[in-house]
C-alpha atoms as a PDB file:
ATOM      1  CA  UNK A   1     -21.557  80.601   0.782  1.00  0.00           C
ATOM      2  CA  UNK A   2     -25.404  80.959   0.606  1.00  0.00           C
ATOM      3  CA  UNK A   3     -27.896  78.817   2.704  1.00  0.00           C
ATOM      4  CA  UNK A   4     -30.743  77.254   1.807  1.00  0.00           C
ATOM      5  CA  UNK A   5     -34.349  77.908   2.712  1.00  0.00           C
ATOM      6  CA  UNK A   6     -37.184  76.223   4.834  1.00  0.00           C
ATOM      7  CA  UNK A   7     -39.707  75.833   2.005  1.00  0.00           C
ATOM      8  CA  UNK A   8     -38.622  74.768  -0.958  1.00  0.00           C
ATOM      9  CA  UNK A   9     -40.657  76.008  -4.136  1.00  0.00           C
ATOM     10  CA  UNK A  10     -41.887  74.598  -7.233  1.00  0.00           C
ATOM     11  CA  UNK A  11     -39.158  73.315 -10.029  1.00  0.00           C
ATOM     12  CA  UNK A  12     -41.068  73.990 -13.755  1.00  0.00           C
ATOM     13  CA  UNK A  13     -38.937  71.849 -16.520  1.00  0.00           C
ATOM     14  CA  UNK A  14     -40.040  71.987 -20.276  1.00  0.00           C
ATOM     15  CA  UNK A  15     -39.507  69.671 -22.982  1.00  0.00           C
ATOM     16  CA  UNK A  16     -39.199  69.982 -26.740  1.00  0.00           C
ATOM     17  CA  UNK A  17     -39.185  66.677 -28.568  1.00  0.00           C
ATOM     18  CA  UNK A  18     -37.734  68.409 -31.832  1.00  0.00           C
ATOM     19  CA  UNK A  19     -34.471  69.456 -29.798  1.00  0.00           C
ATOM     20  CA  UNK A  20     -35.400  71.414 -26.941  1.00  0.00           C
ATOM     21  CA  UNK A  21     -36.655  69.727 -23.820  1.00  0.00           C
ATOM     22  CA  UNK A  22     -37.421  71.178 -20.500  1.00  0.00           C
ATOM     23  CA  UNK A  23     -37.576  69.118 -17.439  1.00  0.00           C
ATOM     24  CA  UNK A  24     -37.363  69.359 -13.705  1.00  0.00           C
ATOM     25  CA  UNK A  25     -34.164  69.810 -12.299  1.00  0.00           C
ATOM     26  CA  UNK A  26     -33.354  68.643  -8.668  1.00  0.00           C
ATOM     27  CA  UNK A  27     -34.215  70.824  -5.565  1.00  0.00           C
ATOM     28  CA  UNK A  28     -31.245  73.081  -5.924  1.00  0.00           C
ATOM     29  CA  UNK A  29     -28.641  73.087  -3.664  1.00  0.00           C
ATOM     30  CA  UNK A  30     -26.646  75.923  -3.852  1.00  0.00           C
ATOM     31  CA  UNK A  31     -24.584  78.051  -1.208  1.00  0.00           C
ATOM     32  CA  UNK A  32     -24.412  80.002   1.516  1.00  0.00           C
ATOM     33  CA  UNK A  33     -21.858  82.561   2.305  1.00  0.00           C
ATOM     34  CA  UNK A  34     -21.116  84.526   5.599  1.00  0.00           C
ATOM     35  CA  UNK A  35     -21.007  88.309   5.376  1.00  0.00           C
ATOM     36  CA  UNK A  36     -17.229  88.874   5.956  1.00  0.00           C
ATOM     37  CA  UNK A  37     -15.510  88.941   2.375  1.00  0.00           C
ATOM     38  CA  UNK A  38     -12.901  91.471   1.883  1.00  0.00           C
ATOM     39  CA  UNK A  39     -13.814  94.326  -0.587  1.00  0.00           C
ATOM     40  CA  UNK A  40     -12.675  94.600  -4.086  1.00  0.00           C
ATOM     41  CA  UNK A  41     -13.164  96.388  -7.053  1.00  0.00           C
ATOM     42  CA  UNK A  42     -16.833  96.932  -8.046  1.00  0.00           C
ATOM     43  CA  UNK A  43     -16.433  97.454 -11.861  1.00  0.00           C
ATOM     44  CA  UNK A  44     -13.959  95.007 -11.893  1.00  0.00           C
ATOM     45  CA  UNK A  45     -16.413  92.741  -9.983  1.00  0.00           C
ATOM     46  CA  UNK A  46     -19.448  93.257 -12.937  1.00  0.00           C
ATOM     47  CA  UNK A  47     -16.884  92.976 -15.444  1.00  0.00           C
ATOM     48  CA  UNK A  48     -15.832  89.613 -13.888  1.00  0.00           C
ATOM     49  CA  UNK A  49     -19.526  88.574 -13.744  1.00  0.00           C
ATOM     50  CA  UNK A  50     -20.651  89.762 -16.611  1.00  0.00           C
ATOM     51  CA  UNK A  51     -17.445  88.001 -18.497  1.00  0.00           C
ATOM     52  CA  UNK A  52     -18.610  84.851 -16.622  1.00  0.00           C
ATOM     53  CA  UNK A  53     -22.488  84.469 -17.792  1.00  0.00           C
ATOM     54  CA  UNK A  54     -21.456  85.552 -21.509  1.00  0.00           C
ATOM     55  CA  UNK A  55     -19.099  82.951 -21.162  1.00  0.00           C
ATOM     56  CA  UNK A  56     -21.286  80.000 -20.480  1.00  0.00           C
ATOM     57  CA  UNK A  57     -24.018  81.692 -22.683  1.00  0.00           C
ATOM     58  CA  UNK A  58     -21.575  80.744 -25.381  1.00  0.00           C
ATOM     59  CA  UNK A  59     -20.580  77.240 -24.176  1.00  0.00           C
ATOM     60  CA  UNK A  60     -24.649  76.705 -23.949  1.00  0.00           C
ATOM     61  CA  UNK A  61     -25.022  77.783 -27.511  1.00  0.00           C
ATOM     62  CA  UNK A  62     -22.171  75.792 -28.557  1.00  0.00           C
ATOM     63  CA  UNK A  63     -23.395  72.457 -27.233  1.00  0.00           C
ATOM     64  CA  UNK A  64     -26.548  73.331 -28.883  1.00  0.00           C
ATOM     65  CA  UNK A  65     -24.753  73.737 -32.182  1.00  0.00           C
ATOM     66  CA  UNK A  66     -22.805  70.990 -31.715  1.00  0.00           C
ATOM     67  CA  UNK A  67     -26.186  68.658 -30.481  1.00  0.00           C
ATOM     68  CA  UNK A  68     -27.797  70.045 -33.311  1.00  0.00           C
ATOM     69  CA  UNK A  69     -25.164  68.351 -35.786  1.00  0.00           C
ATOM     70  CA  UNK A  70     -25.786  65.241 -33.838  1.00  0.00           C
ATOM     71  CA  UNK A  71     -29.507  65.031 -33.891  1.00  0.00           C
ATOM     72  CA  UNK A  72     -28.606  64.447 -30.015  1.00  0.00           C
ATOM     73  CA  UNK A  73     -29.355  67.964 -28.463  1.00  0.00           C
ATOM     74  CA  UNK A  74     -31.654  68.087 -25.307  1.00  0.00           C
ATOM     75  CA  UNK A  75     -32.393  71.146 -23.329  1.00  0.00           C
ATOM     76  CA  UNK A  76     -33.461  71.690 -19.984  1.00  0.00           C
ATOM     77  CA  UNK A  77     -35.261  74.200 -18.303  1.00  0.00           C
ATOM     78  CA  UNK A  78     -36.394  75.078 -14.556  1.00  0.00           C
ATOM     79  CA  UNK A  79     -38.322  77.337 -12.179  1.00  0.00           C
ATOM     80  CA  UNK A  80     -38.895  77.283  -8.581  1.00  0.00           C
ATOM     81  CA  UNK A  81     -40.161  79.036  -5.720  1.00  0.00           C
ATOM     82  CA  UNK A  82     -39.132  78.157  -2.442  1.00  0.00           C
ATOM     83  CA  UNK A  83     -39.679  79.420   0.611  1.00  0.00           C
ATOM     84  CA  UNK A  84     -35.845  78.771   1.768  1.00  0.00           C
ATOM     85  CA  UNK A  85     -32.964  78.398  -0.362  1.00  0.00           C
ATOM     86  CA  UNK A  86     -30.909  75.997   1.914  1.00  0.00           C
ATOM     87  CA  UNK A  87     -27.141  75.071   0.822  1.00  0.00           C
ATOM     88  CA  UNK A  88     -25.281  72.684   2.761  1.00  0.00           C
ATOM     89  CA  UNK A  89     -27.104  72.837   5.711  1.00  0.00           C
ATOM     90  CA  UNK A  90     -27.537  77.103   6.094  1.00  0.00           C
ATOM     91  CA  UNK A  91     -29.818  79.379   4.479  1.00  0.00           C
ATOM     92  CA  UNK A  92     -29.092  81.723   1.605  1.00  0.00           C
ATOM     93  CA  UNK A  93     -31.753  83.351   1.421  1.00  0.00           C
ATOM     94  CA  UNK A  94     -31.646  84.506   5.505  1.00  0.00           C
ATOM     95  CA  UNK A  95     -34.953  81.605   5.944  1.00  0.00           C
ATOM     96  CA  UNK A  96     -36.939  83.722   3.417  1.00  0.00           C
ATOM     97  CA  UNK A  97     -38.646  82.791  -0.047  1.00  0.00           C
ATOM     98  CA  UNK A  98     -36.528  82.630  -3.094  1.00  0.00           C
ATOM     99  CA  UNK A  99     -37.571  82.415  -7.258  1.00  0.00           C
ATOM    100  CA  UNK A 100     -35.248  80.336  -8.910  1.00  0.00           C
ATOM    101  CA  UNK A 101     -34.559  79.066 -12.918  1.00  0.00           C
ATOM    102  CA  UNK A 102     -32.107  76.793 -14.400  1.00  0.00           C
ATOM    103  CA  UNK A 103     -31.481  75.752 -17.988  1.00  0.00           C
ATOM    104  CA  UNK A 104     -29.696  73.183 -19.181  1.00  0.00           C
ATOM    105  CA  UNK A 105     -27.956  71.740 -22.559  1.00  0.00           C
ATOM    106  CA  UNK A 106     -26.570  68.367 -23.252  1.00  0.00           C
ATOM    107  CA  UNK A 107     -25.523  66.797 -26.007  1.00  0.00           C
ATOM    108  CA  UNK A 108     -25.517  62.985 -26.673  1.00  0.00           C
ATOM    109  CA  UNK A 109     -21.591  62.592 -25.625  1.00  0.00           C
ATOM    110  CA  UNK A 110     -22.959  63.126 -22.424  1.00  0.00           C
ATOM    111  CA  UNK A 111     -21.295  66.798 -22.328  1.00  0.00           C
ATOM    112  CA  UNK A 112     -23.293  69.437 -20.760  1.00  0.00           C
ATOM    113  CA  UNK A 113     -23.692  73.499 -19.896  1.00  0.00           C
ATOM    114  CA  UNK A 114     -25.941  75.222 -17.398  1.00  0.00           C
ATOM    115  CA  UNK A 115     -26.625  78.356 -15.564  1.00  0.00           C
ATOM    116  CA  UNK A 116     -29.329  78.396 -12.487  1.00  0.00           C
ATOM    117  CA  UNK A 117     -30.399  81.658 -10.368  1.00  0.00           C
ATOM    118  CA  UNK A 118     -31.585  82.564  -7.678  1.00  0.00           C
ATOM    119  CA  UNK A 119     -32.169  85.579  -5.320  1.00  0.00           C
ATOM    120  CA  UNK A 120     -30.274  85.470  -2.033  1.00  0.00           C
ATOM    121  CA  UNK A 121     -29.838  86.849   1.149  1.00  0.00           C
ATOM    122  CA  UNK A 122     -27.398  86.679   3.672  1.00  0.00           C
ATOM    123  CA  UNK A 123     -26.564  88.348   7.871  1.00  0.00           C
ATOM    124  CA  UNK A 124     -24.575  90.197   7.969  1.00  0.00           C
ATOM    125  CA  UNK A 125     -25.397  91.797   4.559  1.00  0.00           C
ATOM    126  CA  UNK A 126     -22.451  91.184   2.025  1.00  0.00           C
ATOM    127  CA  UNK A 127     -24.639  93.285  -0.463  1.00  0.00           C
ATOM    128  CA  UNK A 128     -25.658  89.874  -2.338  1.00  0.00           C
ATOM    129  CA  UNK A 129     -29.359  89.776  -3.269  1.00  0.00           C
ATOM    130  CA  UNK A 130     -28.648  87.116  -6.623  1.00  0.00           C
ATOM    131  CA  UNK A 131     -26.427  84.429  -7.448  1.00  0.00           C
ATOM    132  CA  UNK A 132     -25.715  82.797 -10.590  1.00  0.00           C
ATOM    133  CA  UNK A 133     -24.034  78.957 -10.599  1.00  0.00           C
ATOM    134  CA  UNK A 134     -22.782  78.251 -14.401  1.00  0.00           C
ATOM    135  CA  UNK A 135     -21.583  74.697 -14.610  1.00  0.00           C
ATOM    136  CA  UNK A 136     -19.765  72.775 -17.763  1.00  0.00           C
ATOM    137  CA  UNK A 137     -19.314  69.185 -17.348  1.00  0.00           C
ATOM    138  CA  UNK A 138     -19.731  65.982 -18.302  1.00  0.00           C
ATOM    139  CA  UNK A 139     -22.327  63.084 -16.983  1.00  0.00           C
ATOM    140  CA  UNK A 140     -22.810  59.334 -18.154  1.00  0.00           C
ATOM    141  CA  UNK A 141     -23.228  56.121 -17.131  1.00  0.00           C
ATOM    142  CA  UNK A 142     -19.960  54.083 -15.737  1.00  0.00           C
ATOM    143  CA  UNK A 143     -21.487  50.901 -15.960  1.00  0.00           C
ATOM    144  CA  UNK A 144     -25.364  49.311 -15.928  1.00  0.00           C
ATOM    145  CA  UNK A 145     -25.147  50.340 -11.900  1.00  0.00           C
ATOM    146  CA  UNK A 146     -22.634  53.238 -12.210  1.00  0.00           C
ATOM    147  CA  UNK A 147     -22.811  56.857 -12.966  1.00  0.00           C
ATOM    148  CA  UNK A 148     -20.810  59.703 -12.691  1.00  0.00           C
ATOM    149  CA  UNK A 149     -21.522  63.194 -13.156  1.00  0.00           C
ATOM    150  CA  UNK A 150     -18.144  65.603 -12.983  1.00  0.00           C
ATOM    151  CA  UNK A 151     -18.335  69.367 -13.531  1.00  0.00           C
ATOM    152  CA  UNK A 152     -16.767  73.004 -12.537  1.00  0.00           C
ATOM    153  CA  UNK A 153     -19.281  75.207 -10.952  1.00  0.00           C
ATOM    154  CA  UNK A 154     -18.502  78.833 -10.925  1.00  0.00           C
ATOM    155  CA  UNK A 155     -20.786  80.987  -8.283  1.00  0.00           C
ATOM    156  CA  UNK A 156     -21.324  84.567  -9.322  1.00  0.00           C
ATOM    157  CA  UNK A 157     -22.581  86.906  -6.931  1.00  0.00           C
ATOM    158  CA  UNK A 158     -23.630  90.272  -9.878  1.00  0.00           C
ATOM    159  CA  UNK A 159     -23.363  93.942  -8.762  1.00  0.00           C
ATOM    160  CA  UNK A 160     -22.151  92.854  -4.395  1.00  0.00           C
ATOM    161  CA  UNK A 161     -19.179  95.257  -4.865  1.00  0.00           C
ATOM    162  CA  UNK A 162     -17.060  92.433  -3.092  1.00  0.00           C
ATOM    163  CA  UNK A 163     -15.240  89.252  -3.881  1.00  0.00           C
ATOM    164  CA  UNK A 164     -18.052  86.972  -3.053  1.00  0.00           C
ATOM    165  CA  UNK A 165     -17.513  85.084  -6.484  1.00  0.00           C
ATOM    166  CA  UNK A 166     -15.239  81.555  -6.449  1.00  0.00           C
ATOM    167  CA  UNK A 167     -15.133  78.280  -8.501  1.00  0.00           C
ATOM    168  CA  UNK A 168     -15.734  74.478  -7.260  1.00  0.00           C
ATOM    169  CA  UNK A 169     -14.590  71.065  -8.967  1.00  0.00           C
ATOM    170  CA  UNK A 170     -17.692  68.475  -8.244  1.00  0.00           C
ATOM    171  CA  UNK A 171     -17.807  65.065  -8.639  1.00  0.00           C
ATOM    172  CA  UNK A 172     -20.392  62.774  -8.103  1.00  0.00           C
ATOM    173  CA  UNK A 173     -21.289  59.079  -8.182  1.00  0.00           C
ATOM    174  CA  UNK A 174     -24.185  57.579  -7.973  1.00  0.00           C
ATOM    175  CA  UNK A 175     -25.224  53.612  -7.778  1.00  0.00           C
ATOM    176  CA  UNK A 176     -28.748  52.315  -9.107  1.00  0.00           C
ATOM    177  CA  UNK A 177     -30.243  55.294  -8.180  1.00  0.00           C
ATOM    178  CA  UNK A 178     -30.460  54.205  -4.813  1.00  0.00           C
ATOM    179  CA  UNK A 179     -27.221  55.526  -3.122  1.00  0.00           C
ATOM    180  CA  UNK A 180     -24.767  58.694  -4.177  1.00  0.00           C
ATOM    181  CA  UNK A 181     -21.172  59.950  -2.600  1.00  0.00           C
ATOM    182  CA  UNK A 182     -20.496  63.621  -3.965  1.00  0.00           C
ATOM    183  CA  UNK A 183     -17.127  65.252  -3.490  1.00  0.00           C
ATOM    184  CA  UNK A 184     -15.949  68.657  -3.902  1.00  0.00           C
ATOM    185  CA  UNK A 185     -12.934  71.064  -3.657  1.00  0.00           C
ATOM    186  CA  UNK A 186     -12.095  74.526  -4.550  1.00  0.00           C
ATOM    187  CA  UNK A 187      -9.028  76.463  -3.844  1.00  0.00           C
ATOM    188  CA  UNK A 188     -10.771  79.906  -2.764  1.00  0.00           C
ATOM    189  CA  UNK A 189     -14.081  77.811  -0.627  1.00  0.00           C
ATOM    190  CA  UNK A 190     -16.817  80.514  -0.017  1.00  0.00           C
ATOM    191  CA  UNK A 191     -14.487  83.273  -1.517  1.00  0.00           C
ATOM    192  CA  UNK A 192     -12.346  82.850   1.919  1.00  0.00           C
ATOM    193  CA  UNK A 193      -9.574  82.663   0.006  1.00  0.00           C
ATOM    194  CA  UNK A 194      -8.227  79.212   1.796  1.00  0.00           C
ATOM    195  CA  UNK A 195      -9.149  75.476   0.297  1.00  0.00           C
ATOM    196  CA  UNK A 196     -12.116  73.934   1.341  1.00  0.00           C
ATOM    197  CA  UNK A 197     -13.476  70.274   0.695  1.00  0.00           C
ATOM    198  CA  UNK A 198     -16.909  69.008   0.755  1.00  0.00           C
ATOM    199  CA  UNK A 199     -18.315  65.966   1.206  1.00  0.00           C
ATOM    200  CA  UNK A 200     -22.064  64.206   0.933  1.00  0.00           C
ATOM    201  CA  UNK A 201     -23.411  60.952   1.005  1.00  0.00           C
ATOM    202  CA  UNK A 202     -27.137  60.422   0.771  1.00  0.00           C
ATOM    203  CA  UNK A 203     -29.520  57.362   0.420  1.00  0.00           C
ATOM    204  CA  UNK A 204     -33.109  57.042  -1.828  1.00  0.00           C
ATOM    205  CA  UNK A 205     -35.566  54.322  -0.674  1.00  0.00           C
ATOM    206  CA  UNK A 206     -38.973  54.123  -2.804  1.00  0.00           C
ATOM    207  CA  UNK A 207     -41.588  53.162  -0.387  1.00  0.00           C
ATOM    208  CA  UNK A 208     -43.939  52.484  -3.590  1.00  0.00           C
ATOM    209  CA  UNK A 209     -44.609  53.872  -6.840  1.00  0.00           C
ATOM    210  CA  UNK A 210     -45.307  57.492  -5.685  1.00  0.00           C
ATOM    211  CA  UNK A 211     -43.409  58.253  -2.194  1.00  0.00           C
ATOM    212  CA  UNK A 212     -39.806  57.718  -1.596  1.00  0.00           C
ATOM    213  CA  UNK A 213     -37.078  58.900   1.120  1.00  0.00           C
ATOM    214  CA  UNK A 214     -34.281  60.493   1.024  1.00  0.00           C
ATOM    215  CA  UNK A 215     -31.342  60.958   3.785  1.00  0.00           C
ATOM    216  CA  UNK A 216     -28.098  62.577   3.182  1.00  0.00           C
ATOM    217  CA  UNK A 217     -25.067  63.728   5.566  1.00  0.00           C
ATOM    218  CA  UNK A 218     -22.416  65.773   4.263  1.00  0.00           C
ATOM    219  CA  UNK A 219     -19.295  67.333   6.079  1.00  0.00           C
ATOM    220  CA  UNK A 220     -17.403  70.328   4.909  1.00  0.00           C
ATOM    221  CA  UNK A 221     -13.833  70.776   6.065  1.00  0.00           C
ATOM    222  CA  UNK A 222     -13.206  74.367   5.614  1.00  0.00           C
ATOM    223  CA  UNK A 223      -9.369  74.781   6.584  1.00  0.00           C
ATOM    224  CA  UNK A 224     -10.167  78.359   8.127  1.00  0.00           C
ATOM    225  CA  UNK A 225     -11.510  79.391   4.521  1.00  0.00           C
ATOM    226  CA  UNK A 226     -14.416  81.141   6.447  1.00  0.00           C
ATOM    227  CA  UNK A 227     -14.396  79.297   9.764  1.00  0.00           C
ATOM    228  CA  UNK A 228     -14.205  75.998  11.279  1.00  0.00           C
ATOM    229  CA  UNK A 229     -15.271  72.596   9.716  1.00  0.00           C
ATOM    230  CA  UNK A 230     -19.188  71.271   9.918  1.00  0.00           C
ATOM    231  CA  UNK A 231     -21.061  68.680  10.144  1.00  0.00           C
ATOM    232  CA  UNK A 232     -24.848  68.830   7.941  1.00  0.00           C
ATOM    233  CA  UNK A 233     -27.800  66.104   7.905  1.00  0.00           C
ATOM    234  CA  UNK A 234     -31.232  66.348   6.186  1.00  0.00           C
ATOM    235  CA  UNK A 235     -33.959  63.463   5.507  1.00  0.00           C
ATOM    236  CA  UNK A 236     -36.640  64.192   2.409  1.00  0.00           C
ATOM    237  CA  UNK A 237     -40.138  62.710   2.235  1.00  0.00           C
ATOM    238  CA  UNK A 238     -41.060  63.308  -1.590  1.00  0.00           C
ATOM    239  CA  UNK A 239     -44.388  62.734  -2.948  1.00  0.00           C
ATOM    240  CA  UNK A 240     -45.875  62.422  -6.689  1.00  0.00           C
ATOM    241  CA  UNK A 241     -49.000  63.710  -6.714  1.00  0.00           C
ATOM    242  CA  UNK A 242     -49.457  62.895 -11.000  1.00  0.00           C
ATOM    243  CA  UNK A 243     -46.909  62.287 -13.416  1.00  0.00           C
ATOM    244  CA  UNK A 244     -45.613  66.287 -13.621  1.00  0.00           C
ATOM    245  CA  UNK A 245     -45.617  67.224 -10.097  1.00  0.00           C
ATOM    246  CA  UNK A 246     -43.727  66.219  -6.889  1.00  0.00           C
ATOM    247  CA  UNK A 247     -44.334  67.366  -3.071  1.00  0.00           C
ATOM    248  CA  UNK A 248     -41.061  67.536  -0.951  1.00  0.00           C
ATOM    249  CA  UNK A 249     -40.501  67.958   2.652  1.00  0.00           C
ATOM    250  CA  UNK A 250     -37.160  67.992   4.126  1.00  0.00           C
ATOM    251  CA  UNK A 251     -35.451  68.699   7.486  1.00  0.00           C
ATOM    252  CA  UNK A 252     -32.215  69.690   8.094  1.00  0.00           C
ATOM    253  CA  UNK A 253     -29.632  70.084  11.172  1.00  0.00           C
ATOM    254  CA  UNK A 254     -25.986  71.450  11.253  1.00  0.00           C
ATOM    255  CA  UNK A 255     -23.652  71.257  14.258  1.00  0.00           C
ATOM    256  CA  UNK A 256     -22.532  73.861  16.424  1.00  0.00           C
ATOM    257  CA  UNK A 257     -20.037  74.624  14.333  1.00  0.00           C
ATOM    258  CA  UNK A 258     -22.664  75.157  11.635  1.00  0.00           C
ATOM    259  CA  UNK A 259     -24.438  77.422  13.887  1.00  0.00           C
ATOM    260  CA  UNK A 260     -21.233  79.652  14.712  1.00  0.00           C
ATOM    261  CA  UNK A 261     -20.000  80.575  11.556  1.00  0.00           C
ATOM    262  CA  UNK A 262     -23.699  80.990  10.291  1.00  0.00           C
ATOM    263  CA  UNK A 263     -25.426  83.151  12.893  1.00  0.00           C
ATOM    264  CA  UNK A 264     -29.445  82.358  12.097  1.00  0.00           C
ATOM    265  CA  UNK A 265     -28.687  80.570   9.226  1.00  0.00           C
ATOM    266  CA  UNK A 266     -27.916  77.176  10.511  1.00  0.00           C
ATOM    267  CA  UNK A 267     -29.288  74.423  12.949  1.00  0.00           C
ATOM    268  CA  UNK A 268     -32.620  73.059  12.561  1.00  0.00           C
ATOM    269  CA  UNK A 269     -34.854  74.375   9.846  1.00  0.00           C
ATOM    270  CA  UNK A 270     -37.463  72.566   7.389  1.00  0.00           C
ATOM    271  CA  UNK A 271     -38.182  73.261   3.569  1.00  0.00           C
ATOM    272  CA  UNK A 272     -41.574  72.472   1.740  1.00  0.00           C
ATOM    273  CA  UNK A 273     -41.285  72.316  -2.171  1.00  0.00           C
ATOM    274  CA  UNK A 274     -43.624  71.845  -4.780  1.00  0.00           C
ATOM    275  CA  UNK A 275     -41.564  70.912  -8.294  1.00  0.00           C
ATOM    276  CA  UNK A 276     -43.473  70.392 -11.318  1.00  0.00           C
ATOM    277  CA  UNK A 277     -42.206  68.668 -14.952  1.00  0.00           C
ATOM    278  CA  UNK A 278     -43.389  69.271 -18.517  1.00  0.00           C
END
């Protein structure tokens, strides 16, 4: 539903020892949608929205409560500025620059809430200039090589005057570190109103203490939800230039497919971030 863009910006994550902790979250890698959503209801649609963020504002402040009883709380915070917001291989922010923040609380169960934003852009215009994910879910290790990280992601497109906004199951595991498979489904993929299914699996190799690679492919079989499946590929080159900071690079190519039911949006592109951790 919303692509991703060629540079990627800087990701600012905070700490606080005493309960609150801000770190750097991953490049995001959020959405892209195509222009063609049918229209709906536009107070409805803020309602909706509106109903959303207040929603996960209050499962947020709940796990904070709830950490709080624990001694176990730890928030997360983020801010970037890219110069492309890509998604699964197409831009969301039409290839130009986007600001984005993310914060994050989990509790020591391993339960966890989040909402990330992000300006957006798309051809043809849908109306959509932000977009909101707000994710509850839960994340732990499996075993000592195991993880898994499961969660339902609602993207909220505020004030679009259309029915750009839909929900996602994810579920991710990941092995050492070194290797992850992520899976995903919704009923109503990209707001199209049809079931979609996506699928990634992506590869980290350290090259030494500072510089490591990353390589992912991921396929998304659409079943007409907004056009025809695609096939997605990007390789990272990330850098730590001191303990806080990270430079990334990262290419990425799409199919044909890709290219035809995202006009501009898809094919090759590149993305330059600069993330930094406190």
């Amino acid at each position: 539903m919303i692509p991703r863009p060629p540079w990627q910006g800087f990701t600012l994550n905070l700490r606080w020892r005493g309960g609150i902790a801000i770190e750097p979250l991953r490049p995001c890698h959020r959405h892209c949608r195509p222009g063609g959503q049918t229209a709906f209801d536009e107070e409805a649609s803020a309602v909706k929205s509106k109903g959303m963020i207040v929603a996960t504002a209050a499962a947020l402040a709940g796990l904070l409560c709830a950490g709080g009883v624990q001694a176990q709380v730890q928030v997360t915070g983020t801010a970037a500025l890219t110069s492309d917001y890509v998604w699964r291989g197409s831009s969301q922010s039409d290839g130009d620059p986007a600001a984005q923040v993310g914060a994050k609380v989990t509790v020591g169960s391993g339960w966890y809430a989040s909402a990330w934003g992000s300006n957006v852009s798309f051809t043809p215009d849908n109306g959509a200039r932000s977009e909101f994910d707000l994710v509850a879910g839960w994340s732990g290790a499996l075993s000592p090589d195991w993880s898994l990280d499961a969660n339902l992601t609602r993207y909220v497109y505020p004030g679009t005057g259309r029915a750009l906004d839909w929900t996602e199951l994810n579920v991710t595991t990941t092995w050492k570190q070194r290797a992850w498979l992520q899976v995903a489904h919704s009923n109503d993929a990209l707001a199209g109103g049809r079931r979609g299914t996506y699928a990634q699996l992506g590869v980290r190799v350290p090259l030494n203490e500072r510089v490591r690679l990353e390589a992912a492919v991921g396929q998304y079989w659409l079943a007409t939800a907004q056009g025809p499946d695609y096939l997605h590929g990007q390789l990272s080159a990330i850098a730590t230039l001191m303990p806080a900071w990270e430079l990334r690079a990262t290419v990425h190519d799409t199919d044909s497919a890709a290219k035809r039911l995202f006009p501009g949006n898809a094919g090759g592109r590149w993305e330059l971030a600069l993330q930094g951790s406190f």
